[in-house]
C-alpha atoms as a PDB file:
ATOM      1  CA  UNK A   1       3.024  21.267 -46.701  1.00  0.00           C
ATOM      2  CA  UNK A   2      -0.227  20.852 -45.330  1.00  0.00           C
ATOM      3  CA  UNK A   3      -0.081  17.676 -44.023  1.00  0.00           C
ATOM      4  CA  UNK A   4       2.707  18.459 -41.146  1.00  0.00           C
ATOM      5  CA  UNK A   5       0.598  20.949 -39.423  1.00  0.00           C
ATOM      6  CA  UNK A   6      -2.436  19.046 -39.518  1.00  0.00           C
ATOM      7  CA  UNK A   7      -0.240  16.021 -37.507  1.00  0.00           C
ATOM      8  CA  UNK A   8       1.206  19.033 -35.301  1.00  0.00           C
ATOM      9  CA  UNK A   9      -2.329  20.010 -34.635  1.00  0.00           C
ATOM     10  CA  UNK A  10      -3.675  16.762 -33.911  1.00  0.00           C
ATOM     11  CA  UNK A  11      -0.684  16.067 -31.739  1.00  0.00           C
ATOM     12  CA  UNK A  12      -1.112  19.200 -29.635  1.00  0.00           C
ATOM     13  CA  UNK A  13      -4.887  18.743 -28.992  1.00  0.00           C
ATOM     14  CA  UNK A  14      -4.565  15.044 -27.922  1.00  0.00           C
ATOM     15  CA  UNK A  15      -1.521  14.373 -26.478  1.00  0.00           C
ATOM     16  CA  UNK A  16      -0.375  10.738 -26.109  1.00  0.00           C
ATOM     17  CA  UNK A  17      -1.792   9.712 -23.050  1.00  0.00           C
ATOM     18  CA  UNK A  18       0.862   6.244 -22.943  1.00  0.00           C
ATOM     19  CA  UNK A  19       3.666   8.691 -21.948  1.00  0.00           C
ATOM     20  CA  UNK A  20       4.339   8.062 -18.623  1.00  0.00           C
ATOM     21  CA  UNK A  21       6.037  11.834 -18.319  1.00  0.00           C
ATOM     22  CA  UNK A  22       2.845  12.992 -19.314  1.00  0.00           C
ATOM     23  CA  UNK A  23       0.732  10.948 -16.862  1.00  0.00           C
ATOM     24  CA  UNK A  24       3.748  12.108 -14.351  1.00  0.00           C
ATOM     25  CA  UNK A  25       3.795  15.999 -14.561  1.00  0.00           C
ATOM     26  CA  UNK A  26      -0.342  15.971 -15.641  1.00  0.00           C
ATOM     27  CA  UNK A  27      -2.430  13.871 -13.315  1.00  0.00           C
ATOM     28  CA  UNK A  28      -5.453  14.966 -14.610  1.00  0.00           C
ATOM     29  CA  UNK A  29      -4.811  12.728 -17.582  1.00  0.00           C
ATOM     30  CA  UNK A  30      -5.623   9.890 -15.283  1.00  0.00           C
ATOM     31  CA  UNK A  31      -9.090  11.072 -15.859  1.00  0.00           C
ATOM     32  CA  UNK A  32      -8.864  10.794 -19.775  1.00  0.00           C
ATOM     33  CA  UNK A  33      -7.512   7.056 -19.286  1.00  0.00           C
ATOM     34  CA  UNK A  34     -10.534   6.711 -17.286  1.00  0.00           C
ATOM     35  CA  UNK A  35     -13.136   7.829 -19.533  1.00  0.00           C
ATOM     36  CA  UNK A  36     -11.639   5.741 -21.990  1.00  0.00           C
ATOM     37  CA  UNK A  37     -11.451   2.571 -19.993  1.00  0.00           C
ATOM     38  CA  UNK A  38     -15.654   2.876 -18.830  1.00  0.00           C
ATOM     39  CA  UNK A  39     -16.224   2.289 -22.299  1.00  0.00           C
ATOM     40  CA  UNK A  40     -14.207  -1.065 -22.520  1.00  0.00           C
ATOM     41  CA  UNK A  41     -14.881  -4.205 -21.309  1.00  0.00           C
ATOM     42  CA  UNK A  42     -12.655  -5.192 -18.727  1.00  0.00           C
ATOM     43  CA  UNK A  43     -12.093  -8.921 -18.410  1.00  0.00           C
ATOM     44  CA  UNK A  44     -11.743 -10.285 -15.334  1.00  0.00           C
ATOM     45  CA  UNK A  45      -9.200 -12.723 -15.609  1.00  0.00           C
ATOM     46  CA  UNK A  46      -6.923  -9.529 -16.686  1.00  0.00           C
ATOM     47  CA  UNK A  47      -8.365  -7.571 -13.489  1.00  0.00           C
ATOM     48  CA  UNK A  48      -7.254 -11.142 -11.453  1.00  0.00           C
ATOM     49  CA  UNK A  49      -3.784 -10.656 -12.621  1.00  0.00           C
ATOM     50  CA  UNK A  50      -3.284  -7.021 -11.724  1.00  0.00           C
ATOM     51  CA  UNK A  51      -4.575  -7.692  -8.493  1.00  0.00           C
ATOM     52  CA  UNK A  52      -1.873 -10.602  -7.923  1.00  0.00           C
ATOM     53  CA  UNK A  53       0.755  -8.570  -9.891  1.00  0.00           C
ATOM     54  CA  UNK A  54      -0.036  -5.950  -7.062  1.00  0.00           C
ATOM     55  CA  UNK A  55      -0.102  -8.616  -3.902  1.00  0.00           C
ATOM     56  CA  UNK A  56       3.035 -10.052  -4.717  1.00  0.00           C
ATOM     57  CA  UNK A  57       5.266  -5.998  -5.324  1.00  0.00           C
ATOM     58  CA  UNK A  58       3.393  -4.398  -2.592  1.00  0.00           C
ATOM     59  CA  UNK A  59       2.077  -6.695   0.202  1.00  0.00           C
ATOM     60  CA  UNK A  60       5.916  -8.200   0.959  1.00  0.00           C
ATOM     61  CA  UNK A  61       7.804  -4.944   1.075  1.00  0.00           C
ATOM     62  CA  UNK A  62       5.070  -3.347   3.265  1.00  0.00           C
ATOM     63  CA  UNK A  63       4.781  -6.480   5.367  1.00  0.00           C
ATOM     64  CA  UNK A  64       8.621  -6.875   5.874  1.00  0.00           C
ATOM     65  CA  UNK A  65       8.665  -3.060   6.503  1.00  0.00           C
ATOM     66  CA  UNK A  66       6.377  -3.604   9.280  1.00  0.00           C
ATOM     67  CA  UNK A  67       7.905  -6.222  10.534  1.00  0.00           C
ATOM     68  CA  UNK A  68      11.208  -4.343  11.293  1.00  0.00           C
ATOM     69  CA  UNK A  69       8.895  -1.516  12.987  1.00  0.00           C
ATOM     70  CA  UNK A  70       7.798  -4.278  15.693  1.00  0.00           C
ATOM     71  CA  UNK A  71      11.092  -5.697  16.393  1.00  0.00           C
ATOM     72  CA  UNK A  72      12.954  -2.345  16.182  1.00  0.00           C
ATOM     73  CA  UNK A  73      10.843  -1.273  18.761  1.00  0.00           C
ATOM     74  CA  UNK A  74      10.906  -3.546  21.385  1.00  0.00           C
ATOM     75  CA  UNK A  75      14.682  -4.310  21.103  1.00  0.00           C
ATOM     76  CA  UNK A  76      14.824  -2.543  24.251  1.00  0.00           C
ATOM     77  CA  UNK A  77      12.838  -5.321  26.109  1.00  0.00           C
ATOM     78  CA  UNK A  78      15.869  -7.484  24.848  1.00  0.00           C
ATOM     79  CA  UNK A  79      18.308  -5.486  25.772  1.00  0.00           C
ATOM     80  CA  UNK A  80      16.912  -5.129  29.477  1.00  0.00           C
ATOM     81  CA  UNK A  81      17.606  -9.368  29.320  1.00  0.00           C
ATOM     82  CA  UNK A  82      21.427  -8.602  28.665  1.00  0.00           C
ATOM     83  CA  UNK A  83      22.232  -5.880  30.963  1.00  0.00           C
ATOM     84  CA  UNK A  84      21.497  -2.682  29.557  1.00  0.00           C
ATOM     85  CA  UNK A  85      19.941  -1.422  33.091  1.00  0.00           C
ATOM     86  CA  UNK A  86      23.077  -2.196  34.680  1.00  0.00           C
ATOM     87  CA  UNK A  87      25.819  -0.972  32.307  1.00  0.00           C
ATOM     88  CA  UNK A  88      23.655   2.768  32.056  1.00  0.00           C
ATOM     89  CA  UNK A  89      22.892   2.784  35.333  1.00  0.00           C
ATOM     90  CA  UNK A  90      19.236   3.198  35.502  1.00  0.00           C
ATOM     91  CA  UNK A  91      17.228   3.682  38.505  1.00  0.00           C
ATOM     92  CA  UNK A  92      13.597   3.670  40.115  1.00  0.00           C
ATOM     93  CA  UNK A  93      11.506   4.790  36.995  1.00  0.00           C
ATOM     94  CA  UNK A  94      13.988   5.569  34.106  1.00  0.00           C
ATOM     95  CA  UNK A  95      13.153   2.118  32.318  1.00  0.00           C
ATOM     96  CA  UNK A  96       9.590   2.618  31.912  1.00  0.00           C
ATOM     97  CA  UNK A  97       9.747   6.102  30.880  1.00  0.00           C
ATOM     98  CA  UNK A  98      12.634   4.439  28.064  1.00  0.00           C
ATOM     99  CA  UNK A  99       9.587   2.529  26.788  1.00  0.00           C
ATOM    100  CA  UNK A 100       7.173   5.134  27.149  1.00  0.00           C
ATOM    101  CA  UNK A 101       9.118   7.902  25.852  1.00  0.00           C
ATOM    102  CA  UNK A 102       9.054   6.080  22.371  1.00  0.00           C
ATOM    103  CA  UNK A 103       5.229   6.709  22.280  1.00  0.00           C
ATOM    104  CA  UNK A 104       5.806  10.234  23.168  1.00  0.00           C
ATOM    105  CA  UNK A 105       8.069  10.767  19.766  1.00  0.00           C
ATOM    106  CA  UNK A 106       5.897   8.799  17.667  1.00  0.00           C
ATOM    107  CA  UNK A 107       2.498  11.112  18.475  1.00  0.00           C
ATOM    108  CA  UNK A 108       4.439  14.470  18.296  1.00  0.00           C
ATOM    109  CA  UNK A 109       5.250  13.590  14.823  1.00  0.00           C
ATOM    110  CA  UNK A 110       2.465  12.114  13.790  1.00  0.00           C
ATOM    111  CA  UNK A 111       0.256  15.031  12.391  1.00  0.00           C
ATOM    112  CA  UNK A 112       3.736  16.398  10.666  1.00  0.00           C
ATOM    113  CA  UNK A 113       4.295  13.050   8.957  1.00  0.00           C
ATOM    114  CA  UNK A 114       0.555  12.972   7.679  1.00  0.00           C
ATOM    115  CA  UNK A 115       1.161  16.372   5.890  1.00  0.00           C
ATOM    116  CA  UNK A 116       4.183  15.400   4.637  1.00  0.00           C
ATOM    117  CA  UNK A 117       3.487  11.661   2.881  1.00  0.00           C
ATOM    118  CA  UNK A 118       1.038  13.753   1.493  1.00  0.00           C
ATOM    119  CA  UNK A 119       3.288  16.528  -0.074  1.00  0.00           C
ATOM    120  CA  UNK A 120       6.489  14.473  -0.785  1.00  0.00           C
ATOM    121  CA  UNK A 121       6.496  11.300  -2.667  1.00  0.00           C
ATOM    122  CA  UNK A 122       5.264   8.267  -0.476  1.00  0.00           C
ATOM    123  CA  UNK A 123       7.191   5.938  -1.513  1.00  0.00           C
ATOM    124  CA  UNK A 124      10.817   7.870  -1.090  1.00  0.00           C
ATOM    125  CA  UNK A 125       9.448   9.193   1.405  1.00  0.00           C
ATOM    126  CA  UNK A 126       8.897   6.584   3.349  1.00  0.00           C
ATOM    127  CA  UNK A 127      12.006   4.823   2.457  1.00  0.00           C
ATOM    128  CA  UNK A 128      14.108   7.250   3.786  1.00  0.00           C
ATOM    129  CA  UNK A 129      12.338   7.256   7.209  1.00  0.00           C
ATOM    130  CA  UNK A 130      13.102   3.624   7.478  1.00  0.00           C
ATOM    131  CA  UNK A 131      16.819   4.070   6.713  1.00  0.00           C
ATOM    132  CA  UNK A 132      16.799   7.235   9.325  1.00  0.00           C
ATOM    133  CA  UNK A 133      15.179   4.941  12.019  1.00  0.00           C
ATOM    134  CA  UNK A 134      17.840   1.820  11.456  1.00  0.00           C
ATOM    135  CA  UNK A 135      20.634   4.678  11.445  1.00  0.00           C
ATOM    136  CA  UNK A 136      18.874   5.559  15.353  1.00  0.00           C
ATOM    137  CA  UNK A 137      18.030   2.326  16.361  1.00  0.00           C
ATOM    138  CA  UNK A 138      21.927   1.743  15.871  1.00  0.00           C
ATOM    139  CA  UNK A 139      22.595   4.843  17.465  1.00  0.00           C
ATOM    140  CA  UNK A 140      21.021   3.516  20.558  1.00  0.00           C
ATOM    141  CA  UNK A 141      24.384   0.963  21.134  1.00  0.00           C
ATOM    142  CA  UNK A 142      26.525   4.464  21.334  1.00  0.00           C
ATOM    143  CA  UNK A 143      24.302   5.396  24.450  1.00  0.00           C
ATOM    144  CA  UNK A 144      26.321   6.071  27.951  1.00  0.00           C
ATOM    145  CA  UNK A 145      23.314   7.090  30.239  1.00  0.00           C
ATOM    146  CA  UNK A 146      19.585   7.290  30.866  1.00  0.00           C
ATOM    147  CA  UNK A 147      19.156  10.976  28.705  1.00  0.00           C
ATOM    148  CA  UNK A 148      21.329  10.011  25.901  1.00  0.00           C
ATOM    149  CA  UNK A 149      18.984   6.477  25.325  1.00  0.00           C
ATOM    150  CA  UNK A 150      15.452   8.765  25.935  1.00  0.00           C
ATOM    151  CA  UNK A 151      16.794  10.938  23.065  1.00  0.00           C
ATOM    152  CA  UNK A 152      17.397   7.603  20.845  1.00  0.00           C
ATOM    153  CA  UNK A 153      14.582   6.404  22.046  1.00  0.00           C
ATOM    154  CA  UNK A 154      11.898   9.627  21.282  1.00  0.00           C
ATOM    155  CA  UNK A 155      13.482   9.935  17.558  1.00  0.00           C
ATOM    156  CA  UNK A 156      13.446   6.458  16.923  1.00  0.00           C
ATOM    157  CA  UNK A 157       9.851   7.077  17.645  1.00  0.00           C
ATOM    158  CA  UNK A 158       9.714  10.147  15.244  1.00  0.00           C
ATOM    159  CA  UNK A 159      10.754   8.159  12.434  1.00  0.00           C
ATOM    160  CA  UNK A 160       8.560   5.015  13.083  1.00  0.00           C
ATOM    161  CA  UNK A 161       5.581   7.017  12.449  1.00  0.00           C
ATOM    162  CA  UNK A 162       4.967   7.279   8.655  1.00  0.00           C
ATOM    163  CA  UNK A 163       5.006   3.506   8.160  1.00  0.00           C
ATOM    164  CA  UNK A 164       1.231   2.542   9.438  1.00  0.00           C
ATOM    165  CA  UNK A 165      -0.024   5.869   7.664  1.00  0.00           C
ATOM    166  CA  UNK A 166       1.719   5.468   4.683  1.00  0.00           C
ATOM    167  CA  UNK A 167       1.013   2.193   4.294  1.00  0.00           C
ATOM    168  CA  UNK A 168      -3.066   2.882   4.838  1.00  0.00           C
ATOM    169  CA  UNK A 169      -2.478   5.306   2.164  1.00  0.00           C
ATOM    170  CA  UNK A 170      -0.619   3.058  -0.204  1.00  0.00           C
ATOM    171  CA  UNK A 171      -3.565   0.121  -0.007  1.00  0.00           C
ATOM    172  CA  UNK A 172      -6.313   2.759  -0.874  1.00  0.00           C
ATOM    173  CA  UNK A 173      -4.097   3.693  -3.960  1.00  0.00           C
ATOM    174  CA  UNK A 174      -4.074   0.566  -5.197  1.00  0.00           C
ATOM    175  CA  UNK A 175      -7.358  -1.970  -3.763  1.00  0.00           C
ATOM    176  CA  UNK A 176     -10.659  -1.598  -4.183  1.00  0.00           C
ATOM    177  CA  UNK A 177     -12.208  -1.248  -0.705  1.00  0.00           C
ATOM    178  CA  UNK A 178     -13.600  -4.774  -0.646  1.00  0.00           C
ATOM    179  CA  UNK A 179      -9.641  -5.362  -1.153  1.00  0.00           C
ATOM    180  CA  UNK A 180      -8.304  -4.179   1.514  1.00  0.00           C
ATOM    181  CA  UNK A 181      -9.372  -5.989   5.179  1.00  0.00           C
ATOM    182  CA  UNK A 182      -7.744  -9.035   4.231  1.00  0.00           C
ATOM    183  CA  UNK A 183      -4.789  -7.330   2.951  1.00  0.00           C
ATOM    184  CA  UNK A 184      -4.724  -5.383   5.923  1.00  0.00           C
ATOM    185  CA  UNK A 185      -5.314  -8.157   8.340  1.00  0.00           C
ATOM    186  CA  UNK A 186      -2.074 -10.142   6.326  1.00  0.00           C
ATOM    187  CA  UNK A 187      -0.211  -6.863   7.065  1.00  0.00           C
ATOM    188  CA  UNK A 188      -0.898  -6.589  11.111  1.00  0.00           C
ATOM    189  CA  UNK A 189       0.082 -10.284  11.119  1.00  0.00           C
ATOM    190  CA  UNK A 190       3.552  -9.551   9.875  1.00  0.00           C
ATOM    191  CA  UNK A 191       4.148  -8.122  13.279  1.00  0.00           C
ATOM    192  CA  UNK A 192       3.661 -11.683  14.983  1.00  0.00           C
ATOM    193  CA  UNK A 193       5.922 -13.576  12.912  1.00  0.00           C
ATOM    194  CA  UNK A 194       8.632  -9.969  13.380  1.00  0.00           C
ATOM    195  CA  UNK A 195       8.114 -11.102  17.000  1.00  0.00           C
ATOM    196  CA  UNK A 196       9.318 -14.718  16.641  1.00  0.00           C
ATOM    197  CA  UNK A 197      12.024 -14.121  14.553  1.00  0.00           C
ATOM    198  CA  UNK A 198      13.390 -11.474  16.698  1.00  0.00           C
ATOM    199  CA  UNK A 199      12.556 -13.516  19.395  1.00  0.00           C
ATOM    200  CA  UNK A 200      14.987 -16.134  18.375  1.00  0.00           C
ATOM    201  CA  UNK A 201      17.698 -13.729  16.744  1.00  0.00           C
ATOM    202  CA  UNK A 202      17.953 -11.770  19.590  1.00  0.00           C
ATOM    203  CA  UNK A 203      18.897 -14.749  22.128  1.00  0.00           C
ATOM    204  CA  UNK A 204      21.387 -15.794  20.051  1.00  0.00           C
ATOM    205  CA  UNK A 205      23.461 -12.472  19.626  1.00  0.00           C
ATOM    206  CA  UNK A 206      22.576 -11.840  23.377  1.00  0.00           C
ATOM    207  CA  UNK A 207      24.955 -14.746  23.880  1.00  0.00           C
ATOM    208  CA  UNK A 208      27.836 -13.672  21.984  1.00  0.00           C
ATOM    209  CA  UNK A 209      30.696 -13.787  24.273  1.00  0.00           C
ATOM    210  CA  UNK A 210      32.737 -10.387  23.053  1.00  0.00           C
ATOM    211  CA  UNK A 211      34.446  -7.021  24.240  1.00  0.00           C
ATOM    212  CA  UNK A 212      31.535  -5.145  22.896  1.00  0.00           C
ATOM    213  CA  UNK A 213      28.115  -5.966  25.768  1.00  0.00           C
ATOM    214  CA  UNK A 214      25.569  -7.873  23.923  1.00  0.00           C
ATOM    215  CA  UNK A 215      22.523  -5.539  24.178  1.00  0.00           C
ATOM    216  CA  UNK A 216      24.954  -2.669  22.068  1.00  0.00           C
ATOM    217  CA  UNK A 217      25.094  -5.565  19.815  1.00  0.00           C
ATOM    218  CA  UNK A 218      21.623  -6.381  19.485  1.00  0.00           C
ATOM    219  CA  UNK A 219      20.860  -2.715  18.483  1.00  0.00           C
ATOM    220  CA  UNK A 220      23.964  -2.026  16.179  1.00  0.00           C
ATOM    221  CA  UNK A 221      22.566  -5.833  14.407  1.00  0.00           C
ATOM    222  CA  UNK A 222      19.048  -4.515  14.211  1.00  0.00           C
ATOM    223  CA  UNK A 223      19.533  -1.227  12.987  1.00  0.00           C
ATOM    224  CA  UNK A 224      21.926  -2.148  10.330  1.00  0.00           C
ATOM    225  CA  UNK A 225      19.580  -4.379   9.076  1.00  0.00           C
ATOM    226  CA  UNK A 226      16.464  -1.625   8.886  1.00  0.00           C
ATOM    227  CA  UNK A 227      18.956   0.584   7.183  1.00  0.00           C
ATOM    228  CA  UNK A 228      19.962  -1.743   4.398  1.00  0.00           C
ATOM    229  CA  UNK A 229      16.135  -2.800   4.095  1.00  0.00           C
ATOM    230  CA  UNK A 230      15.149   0.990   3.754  1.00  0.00           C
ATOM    231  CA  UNK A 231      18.190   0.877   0.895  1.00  0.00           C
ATOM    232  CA  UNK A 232      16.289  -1.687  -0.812  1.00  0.00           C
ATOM    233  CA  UNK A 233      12.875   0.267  -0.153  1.00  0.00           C
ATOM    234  CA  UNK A 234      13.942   2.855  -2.616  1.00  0.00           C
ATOM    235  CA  UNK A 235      14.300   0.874  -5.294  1.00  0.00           C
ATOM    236  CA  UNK A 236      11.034  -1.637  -4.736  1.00  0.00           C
ATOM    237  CA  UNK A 237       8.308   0.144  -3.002  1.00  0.00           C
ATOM    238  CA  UNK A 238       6.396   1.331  -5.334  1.00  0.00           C
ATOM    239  CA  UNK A 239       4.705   4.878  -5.292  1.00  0.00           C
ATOM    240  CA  UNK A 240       1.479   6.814  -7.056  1.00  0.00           C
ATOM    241  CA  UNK A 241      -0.204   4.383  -8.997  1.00  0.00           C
ATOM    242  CA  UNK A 242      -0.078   7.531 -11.555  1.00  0.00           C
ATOM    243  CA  UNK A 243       3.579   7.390 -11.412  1.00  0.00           C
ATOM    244  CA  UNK A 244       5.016   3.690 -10.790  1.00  0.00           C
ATOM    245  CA  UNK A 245       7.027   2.145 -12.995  1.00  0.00           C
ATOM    246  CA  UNK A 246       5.298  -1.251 -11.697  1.00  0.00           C
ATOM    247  CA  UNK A 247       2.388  -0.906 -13.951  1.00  0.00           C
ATOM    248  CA  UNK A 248       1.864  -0.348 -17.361  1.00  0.00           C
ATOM    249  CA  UNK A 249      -0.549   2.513 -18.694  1.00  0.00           C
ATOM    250  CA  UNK A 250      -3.220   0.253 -19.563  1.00  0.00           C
ATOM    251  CA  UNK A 251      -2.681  -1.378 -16.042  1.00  0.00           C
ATOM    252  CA  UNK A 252      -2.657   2.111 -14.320  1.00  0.00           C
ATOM    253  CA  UNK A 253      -5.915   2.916 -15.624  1.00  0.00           C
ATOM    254  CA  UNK A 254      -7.489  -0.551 -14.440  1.00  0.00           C
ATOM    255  CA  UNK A 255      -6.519   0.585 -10.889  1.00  0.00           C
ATOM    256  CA  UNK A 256      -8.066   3.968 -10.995  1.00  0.00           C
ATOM    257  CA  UNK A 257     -11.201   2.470 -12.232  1.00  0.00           C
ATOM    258  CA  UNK A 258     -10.610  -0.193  -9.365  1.00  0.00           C
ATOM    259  CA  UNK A 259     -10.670   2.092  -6.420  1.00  0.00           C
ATOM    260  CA  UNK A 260     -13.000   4.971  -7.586  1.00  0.00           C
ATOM    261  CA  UNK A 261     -15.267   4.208  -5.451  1.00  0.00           C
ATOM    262  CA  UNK A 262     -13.168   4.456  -2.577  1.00  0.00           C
ATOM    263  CA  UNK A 263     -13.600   8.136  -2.608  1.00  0.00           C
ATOM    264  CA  UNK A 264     -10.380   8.539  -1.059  1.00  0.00           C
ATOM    265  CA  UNK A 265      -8.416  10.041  -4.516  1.00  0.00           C
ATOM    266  CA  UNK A 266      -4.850   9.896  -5.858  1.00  0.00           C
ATOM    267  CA  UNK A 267      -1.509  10.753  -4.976  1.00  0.00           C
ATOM    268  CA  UNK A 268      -1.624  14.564  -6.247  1.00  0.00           C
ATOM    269  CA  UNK A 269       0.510  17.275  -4.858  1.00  0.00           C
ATOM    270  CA  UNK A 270       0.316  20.076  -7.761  1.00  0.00           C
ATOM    271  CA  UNK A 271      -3.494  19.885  -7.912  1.00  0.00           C
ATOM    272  CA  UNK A 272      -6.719  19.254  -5.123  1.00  0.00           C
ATOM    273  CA  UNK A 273      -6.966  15.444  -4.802  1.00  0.00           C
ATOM    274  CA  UNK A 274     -10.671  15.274  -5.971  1.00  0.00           C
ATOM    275  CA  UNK A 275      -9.327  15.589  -9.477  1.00  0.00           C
ATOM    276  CA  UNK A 276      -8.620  12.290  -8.826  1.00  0.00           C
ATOM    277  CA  UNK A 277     -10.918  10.513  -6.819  1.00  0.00           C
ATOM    278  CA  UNK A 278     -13.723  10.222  -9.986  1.00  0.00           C
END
């Protein structure tokens, strides 16, 4: 009779810290692993592999994601090519305020969008932006006249914003500071080859003989495509490095002893982040 409580005692005083619910609804055991893990020797060639097993999930998404941004927002400049000035009618200064006004959106919502990767779940979070922004980007092919393509185009601007925070957030969750210029440099880069693609894309739908005019085309083609990617973002991006279903919870506690020194702390939205940032 004895020996059930005794296990029911141990059990409640150390709970079992390779539950991922646990790790999930009680950050602070992230702390625990850690304690644990500065006593262990970490070898390196196991610390190598994380750090690929990392590159290869999170660098593509977040590269491809960016990629999108660029093109998304300079479909416009394509559009001017094939017509779009003439079939709305725009006049004197309307176009450059069109490319303008997307600037306009995107620093409005920029401190909102900070407070709010912060309290919601990056991740879905920003997955759903990016399938908002394709669903505007298409709604810019609906467009009859100058105010109607400034609304599309402030919004689309509005949802474009989390991406570049989000994704600075997202590389101090998971590298080591030392980490993180090349990643980022392999991330800006993504934009370049976004241009050429969309370079190339775009010239051949803007010569698509058809009752619908070619620049509607090139935004109902480009949105749908940023909408189906954000689809796909749900299910691959991965989140907290508390949380993620990418690594295991021996792995998970490798990366918080990775980026402690950071001093930039943990996805945590039920407790202050410095919980997390030892």
């Amino acid at each position: 009779m004895d020996q059930p409580a005794k296990a029911s005692e141990k059990d409640m005083s150390q709970p079992d810290v390779k539950n991922g619910s646990v790790i999930e609804e009680e950050p602070a055991k992230a702390i625990q692993i850690l304690h644990e893990i500065e006593h262990e020797h970490i070898d390196q060639a196991a610390a190598d592999r994380l750090r690929r097993k990392i590159d290869l999930r999170l660098l593509p998404v977040l590269c491809i994601t960016y990629a999108l941004q660029s093109i998304d927002k300079t479909t416009l400049g394509y559009a001017a090519v094939f017509g779009v000035q003439k079939d709305l009618a725009l006049v004197g200064t309307e176009y450059s305020w069109l490319g303008g006004i997307f600037y306009l959106g995107y620093l409005a919502w920029e401190f909102p969008t900070n407070v709010l990767l912060q309290k919601l779940p990056i991740n879905y979070f920003m997955a759903g932006t990016v399938i908002v922004w394709g669903v505007v980007l298409m709604c810019h092919a609906a467009t009859q006249n100058f105010s109607g393509l400034a609304a599309a185009r402030t919004f689309l601007g509005v949802f474009e914003a989390s991406i570049n925070p989000g994704t600075m957030l997202l590389f101090t969750m998971y590298y080591a500071r030392r980490e993180q210029p090349l990643r980022m440099g392999i991330w800006i880069g993504s934009a370049g080859l976004g241009y050429v693609i969309s370079g190339i894309t775009s010239f051949g739908i803007g010569h698509i003989h058809s009752a619908i005019a070619s620049w509607r085309l090139l935004f109902v083609f480009w949105g749908a495509i940023t909408t189906a990617w954000g689809i796909v973002l749900l299910f691959t991006l991965p989140g907290s490095p508390l949380t993620t279903k990418l690594l295991t919870e021996h792995e998970r506690a490798m990366v918080i002893d990775r980026i402690k020194s950071n001093g930039t702390g943990l996805e945590n939205r039920k407790r202050g982040c410095s919980s997390c940032s030892r």
